[in-house]
Protein backbone atom coordinates (compact mmCIF):
# COMPACT_ATOMS: atom_id res chain seq x y z
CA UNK A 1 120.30 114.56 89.21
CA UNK A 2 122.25 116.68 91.41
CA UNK A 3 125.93 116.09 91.92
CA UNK A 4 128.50 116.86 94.87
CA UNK A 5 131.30 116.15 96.51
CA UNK A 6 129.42 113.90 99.37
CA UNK A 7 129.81 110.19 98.59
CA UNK A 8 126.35 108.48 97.08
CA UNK A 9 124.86 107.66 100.67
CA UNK A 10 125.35 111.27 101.52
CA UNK A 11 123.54 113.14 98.46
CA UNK A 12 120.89 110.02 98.86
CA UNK A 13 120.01 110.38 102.29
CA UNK A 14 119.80 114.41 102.40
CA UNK A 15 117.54 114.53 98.95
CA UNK A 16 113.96 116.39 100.26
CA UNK A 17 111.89 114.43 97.64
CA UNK A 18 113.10 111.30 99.36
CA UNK A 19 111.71 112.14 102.83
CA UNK A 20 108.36 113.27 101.59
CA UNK A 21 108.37 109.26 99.87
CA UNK A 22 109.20 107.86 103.01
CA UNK A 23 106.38 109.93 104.40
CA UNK A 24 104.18 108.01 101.85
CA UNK A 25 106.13 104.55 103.16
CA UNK A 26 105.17 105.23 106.59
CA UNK A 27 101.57 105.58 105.60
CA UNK A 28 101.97 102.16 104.18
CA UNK A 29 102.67 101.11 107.66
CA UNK A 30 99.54 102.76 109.45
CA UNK A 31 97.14 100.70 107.69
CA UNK A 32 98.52 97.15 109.36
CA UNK A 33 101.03 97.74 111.97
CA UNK A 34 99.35 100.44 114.49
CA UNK A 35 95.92 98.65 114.15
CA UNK A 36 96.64 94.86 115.01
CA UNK A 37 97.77 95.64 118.95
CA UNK A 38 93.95 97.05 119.52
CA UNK A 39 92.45 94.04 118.39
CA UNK A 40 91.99 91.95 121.76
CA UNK A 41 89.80 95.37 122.83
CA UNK A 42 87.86 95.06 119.90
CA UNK A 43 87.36 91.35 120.49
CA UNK A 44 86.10 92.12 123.94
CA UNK A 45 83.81 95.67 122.77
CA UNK A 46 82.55 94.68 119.95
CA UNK A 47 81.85 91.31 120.91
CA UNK A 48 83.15 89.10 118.31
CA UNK A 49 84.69 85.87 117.80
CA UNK A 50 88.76 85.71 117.99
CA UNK A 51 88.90 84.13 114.44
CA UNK A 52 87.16 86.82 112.64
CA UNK A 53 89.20 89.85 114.11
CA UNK A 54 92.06 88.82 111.22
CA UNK A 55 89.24 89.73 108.32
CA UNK A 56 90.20 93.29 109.18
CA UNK A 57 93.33 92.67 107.55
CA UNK A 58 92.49 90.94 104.65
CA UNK A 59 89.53 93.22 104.03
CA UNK A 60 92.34 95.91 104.05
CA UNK A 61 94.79 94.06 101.90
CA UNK A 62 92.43 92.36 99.31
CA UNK A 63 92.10 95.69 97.36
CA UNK A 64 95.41 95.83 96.64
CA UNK A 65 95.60 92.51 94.84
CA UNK A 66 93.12 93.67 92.41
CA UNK A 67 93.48 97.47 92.29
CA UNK A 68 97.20 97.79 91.86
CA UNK A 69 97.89 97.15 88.27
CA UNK A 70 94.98 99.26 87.10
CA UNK A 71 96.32 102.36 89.30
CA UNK A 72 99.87 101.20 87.96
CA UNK A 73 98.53 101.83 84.68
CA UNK A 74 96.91 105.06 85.65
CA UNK A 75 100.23 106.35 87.09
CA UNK A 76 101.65 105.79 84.27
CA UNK A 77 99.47 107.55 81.85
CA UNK A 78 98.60 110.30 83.99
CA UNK A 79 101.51 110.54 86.16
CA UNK A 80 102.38 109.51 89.70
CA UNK A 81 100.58 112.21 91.86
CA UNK A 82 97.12 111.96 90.33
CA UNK A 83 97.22 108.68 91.88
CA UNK A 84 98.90 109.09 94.96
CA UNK A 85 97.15 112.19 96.09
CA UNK A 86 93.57 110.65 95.86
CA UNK A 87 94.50 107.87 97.13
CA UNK A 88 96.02 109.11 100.09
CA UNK A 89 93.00 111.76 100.42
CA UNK A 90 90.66 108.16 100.61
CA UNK A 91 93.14 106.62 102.92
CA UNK A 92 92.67 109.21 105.74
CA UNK A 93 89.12 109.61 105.31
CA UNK A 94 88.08 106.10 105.29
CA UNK A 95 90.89 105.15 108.08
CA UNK A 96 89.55 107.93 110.24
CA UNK A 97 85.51 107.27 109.75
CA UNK A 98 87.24 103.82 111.49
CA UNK A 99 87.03 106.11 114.63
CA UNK A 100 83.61 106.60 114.66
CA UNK A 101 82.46 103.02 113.77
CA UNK A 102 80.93 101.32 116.47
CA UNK A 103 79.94 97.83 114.77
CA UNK A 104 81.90 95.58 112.99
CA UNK A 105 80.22 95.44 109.73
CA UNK A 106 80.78 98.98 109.42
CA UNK A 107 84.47 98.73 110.56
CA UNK A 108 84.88 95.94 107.78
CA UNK A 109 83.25 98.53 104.82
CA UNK A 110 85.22 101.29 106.36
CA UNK A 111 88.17 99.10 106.05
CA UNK A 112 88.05 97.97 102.46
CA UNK A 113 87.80 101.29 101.41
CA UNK A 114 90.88 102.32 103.42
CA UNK A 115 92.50 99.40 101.77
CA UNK A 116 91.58 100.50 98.72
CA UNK A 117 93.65 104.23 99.62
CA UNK A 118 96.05 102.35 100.78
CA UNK A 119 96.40 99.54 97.59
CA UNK A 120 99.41 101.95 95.58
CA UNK A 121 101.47 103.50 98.44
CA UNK A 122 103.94 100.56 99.06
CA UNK A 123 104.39 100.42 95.00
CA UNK A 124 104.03 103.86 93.87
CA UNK A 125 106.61 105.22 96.47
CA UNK A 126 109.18 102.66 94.95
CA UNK A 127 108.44 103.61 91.65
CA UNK A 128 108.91 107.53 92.49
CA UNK A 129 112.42 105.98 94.45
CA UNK A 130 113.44 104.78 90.64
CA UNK A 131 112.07 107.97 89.19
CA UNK A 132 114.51 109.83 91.25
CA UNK A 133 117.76 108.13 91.53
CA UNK A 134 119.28 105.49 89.15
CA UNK A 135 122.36 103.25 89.01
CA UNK A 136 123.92 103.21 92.72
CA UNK A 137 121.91 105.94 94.21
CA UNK A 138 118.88 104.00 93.70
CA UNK A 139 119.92 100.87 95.30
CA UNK A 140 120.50 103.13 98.35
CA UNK A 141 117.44 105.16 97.92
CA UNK A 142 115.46 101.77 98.05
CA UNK A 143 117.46 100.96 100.95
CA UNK A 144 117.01 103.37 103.65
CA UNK A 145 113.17 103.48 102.43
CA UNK A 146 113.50 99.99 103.75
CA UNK A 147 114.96 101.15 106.76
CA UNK A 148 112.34 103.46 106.84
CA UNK A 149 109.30 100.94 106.24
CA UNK A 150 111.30 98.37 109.03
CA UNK A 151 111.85 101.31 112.08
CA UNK A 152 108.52 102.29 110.95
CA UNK A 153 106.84 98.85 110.96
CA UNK A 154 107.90 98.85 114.95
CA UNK A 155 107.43 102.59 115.91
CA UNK A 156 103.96 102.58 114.59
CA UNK A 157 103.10 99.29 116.40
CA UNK A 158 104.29 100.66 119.64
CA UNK A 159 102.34 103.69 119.25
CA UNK A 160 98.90 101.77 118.38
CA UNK A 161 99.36 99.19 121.23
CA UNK A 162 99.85 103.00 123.55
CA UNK A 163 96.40 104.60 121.71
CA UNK A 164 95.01 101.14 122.09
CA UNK A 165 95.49 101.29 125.95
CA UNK A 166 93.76 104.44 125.74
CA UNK A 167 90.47 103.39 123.64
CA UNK A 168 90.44 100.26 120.32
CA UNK A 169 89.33 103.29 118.21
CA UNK A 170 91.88 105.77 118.95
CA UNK A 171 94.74 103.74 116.51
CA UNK A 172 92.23 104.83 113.79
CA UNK A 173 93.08 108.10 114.14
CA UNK A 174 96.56 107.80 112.82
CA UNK A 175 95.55 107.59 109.13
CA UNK A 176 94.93 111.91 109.50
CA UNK A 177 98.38 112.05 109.17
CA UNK A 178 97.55 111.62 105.61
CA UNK A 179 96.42 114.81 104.40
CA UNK A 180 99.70 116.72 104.98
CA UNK A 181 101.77 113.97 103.56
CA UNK A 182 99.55 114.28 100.24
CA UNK A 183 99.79 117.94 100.55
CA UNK A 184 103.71 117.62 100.25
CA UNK A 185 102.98 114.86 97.70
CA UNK A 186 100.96 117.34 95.47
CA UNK A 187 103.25 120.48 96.00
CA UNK A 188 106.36 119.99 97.56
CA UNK A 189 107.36 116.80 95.65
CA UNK A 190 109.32 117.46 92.54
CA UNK A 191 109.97 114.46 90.17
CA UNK A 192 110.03 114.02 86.58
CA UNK A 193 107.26 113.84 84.49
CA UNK A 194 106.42 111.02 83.54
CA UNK A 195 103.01 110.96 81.80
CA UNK A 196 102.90 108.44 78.89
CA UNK A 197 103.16 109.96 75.44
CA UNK A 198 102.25 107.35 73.25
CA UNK A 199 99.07 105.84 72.58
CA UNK A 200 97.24 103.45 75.03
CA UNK A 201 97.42 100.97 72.33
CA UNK A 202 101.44 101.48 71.75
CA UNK A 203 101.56 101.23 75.99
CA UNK A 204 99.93 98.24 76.49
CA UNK A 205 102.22 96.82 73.85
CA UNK A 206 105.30 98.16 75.70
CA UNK A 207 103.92 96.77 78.68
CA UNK A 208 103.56 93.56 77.55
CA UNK A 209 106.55 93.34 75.72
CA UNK A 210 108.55 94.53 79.20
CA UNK A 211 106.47 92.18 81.38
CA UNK A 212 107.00 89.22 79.26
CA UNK A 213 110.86 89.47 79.83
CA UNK A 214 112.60 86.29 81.47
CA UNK A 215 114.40 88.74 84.37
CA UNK A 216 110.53 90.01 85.71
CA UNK A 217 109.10 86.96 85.89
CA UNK A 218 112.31 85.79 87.48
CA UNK A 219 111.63 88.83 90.02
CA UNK A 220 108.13 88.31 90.71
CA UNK A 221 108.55 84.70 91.67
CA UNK A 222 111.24 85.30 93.87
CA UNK A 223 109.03 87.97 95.37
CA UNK A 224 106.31 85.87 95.29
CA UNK A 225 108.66 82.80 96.78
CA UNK A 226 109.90 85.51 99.70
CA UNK A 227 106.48 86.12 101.41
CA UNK A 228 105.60 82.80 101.67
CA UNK A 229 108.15 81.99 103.61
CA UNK A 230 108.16 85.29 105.17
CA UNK A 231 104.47 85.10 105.85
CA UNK A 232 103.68 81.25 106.29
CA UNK A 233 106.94 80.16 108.07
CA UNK A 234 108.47 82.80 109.74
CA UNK A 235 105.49 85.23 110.83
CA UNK A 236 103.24 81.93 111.42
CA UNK A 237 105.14 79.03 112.80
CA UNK A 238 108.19 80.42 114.53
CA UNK A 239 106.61 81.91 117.10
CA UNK A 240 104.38 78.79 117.83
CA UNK A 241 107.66 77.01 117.76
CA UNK A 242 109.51 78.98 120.50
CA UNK A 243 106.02 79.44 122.43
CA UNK A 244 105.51 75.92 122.34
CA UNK A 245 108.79 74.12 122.37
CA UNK A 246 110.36 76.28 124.79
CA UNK A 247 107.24 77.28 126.74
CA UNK A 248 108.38 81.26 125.93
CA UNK A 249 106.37 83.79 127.26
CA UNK A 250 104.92 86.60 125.09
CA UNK A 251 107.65 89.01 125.71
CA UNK A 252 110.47 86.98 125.04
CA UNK A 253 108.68 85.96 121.61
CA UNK A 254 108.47 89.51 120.81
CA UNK A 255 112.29 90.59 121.49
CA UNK A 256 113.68 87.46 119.51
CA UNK A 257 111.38 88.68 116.45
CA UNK A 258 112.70 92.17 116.68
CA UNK A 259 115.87 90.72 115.74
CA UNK A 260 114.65 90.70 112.51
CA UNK A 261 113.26 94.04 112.18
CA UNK A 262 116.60 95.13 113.67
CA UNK A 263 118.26 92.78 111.33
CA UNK A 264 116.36 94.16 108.07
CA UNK A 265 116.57 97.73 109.29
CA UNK A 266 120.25 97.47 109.40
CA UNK A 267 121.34 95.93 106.18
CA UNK A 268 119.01 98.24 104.32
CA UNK A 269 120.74 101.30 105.33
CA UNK A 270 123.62 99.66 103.71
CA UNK A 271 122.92 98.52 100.82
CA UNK A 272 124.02 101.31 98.91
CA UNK A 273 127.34 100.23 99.92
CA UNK A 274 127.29 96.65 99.39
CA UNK A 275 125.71 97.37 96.14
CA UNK A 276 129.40 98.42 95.38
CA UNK A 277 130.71 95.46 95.46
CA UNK A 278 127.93 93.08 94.44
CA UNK A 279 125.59 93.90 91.67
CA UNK A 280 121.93 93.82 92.47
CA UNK A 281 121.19 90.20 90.87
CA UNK A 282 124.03 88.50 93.05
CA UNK A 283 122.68 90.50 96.15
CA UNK A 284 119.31 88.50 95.48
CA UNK A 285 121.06 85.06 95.47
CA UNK A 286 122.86 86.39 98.88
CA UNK A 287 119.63 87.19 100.35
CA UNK A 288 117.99 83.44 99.50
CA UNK A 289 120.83 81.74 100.29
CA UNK A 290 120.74 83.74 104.09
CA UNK A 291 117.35 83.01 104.40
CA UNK A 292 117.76 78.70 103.62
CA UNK A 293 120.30 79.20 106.54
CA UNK A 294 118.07 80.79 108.61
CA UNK A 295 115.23 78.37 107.96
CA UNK A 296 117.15 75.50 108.28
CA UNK A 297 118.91 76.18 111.29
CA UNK A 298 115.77 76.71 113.42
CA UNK A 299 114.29 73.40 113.92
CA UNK A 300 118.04 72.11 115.40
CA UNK A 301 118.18 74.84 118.22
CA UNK A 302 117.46 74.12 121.69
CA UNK A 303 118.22 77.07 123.57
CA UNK A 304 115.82 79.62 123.56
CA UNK A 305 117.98 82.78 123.11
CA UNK A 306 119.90 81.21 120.34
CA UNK A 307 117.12 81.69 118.33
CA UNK A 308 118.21 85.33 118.11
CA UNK A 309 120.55 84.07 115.65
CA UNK A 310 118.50 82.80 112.71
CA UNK A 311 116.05 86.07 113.44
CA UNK A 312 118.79 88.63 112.90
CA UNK A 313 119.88 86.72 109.95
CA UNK A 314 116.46 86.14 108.09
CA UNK A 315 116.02 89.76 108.84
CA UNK A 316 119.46 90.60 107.24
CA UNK A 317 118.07 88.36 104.37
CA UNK A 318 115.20 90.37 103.84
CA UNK A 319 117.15 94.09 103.65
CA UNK A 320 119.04 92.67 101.55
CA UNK A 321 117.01 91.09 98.95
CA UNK A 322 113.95 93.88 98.97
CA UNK A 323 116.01 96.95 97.87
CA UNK A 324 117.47 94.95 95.05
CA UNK A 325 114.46 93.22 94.06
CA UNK A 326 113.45 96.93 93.43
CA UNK A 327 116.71 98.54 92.24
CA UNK A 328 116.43 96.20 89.71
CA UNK A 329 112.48 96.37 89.00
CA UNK A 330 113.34 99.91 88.37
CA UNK A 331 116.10 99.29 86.19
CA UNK A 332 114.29 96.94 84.17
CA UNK A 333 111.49 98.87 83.35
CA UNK A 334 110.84 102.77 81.47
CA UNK A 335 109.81 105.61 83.06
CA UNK A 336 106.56 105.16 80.93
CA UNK A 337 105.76 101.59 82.05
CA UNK A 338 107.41 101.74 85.33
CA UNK A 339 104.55 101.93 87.65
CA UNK A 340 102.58 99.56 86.22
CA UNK A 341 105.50 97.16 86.61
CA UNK A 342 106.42 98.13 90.35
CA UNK A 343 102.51 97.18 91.02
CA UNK A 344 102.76 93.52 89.55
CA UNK A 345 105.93 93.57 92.26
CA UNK A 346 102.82 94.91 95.14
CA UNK A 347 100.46 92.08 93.18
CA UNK A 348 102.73 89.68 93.99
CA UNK A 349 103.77 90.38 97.62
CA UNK A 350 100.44 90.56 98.56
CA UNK A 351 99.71 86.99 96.56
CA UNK A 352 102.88 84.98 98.87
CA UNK A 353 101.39 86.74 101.74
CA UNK A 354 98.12 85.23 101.64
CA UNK A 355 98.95 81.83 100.01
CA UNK A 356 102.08 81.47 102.71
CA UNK A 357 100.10 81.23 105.48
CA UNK A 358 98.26 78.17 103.63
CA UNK A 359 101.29 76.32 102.53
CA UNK A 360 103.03 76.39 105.94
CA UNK A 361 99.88 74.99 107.49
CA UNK A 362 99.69 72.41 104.60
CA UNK A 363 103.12 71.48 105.09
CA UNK A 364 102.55 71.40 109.27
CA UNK A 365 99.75 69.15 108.39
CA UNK A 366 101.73 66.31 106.42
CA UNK A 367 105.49 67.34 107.98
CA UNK A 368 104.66 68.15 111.40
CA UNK A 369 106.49 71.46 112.72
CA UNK A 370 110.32 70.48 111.53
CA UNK A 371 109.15 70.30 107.73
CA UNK A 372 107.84 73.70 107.66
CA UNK A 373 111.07 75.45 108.33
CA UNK A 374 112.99 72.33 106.29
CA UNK A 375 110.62 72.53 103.33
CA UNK A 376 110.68 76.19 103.23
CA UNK A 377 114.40 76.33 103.75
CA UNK A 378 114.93 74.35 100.32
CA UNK A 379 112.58 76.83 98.29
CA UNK A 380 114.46 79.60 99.43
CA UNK A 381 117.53 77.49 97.88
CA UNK A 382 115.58 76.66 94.85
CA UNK A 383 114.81 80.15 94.87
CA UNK A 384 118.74 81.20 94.60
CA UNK A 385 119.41 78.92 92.04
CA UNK A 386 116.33 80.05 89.74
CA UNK A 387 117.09 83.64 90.47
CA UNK A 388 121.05 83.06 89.45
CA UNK A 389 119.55 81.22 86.38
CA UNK A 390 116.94 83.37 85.08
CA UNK A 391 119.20 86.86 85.19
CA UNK A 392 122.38 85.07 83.61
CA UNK A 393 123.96 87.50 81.54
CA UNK A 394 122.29 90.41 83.36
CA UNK A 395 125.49 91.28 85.94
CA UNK A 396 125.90 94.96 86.17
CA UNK A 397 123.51 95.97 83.16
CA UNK A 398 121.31 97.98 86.34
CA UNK A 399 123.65 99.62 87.53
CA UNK A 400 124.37 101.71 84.45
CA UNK A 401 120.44 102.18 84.15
């Protein structure tokens, strides 16, 4: 790894194999973020009900549950680009035939297949992140792609809801942007080789051995614990909260949620720092901690501005806690089993995003609106304790990694 006199944030930020990964990251993006502000046109065009306009995300992000550890495994044993370079090939063709799809069954095939593209980027660009960099420099490496997937997360929903105003089929033309990124992927990229050398029976039993460790499983629940707040509480039920308890219009929804984009965006691009002074596993029990507070806070405030406040800090929560999460993935695991491991990490995101929504609405159900953001507020402390708990002993052993 190449050394110089610029402090670690410097020699992170300026490393060329980095920006081609956060080329992959933004790809990531594409496949939810530009899409969603087209679908009241495709409502209206293609003539179909309001509830089944959301099955073409899950159609998209089903694949991933499924597909990721097997193209973890293949990453590992045949290296990272013969995954990502298909993959992103399928993503652009499939997400581009989108264009030309003029019924919704056809949009829904079109879709799962894009999906299916689309299942290793937001694992396999961490886990060429931990290839890269180690110790510090990862944590920041991690970081700004963070920053990158948070700025990106916003800039490429701007520029759907613009293509949308144009034509619902002209977001679907984004996904091109794929072929040059797995050009640079295939022959500008240069990481380490990391092709398994020992026999698929000797890496299964690394695998398991590595997977079976008290710290993982401590990770993956917490991940698992994050997006079900993240997706059932936060993304679900605080904006019917403000909408409905303080009669806000769409706009003003839309500017207090930035917060936490702006809020997540922000403490990414600093973790690197931060990391210097707390270790990645104390950084986690930060983050949880930040987000009970945010949680807990909203159901007491009355002013509708205020709720800025528990925005920007669930958002500072979350760049916070994702860039350690995988600092320490990466630390945890060898180069040999590594992608496999970083996709149980995309297995289990995806899993708290689609059972969050159902809890919160569970909870809603018997709690009314208060227990949501209550209920959730003490799993997120839970969550801090178990996470403090389970990595015991484990201060600093990263870092050196």
């Amino acid at each position: 790894m190449r050394r110089s006199q610029r402090g670690i944030a410097g020699r992170v930020s300026l490393d060329r194999n980095l920006h081609i990964v956060f080329s992959v990251t933004l790809m990531a993006v594409v496949g939810i973020f530009s899409v969603a502000p087209a679908f009241p046109k495709m409502v209206v065009e293609l003539g179909i009900s309001p509830s089944r306009i959301g099955l073409l995300i899950s159609v998209f992000t089903v694949p991933g549950i499924f597909l990721m550890p097997i193209l973890g495994t293949l990453a590992d044993l045949f290296g990272r680009k013969a995954v990502l370079v298909p993959c992103l090939l399928l993503f652009a063709v499939a997400g581009t035939a989108c264009f030309y799809a003029r019924d919704f069954q056809s949009l829904l095939v079109l879709r799962f297949f894009q999906g299916v593209g689309a299942a290793p980027l937001s694992s396999l660009n961490i886990t060429v992140i931990t290839d890269l960099f180690s110790g510090r420099e990862r944590t920041a490496a991690v970081g700004y792609n963070q920053s990158v997937f948070s700025f990106g997360a916003a800039g490429m929903t701007a520029l759907g809801g613009v293509l949308a105003s144009v034509g619902w089929a002209y977001p679907f033309l984004l996904p091109l942007a794929a072929l040059p990124v797995g050009y640079l992927v295939m022959f500008v990229l240069k990481s380490p080789n990391t092709k398994g050398g020992s026999t698929l029976r000797g890496y299964f039993r690394d695998v398991f051995f590595t997977l079976k460790s008290r710290e993982l499983i401590g990770i993956y629940f917490a991940t698992v614990s994050t997006f079900i707040f993240v997706a059932g509480a936060y993304l679900n039920f605080f904006p019917l909260l403000i909408g409905i308890r303080q009669g806000a219009e769409p706009i003003a929804i839309g500017v207090i949620m930035s917060a936490m984009t702006l809020g997540s965006a922000a403490s990414s691009a600093w973790i690197g720092k931060i990391a210097g002074i707390l270790s990645e596993r104390n950084l986690m029990v930060l983050a949880f901690i930040l987000y009970a507070l945010a949680l807990g806070i909203i159901p007491f405030i009355d002013q509708i501005w205020l709720f800025l406040l528990p925005s920007a800090v669930f958002g500072i929560a979350q760049g916070v806690n994702l860039p350690a999460i995988q600092a320490l993935l990466g630390g945890l695991s060898k180069v040999e089993n590594r992608a496999i491991v970083m996709s149980f990490y995309g297995t289990s995101l995806r899993l708290g995003q689609t059972v969050g929504p159902l809890i919160a609405g569970a909870l809603f159900t018997l709690y009314g609106m208060n227990g949501v953001f209550l209920i959730s507020a003490c799993l997120a402390g839970f969550t801090s304790m178990l996470v403090g708990w389970m990595m015991r002993g484990f201060h600093g052993r990263c870092a050196k990694m």
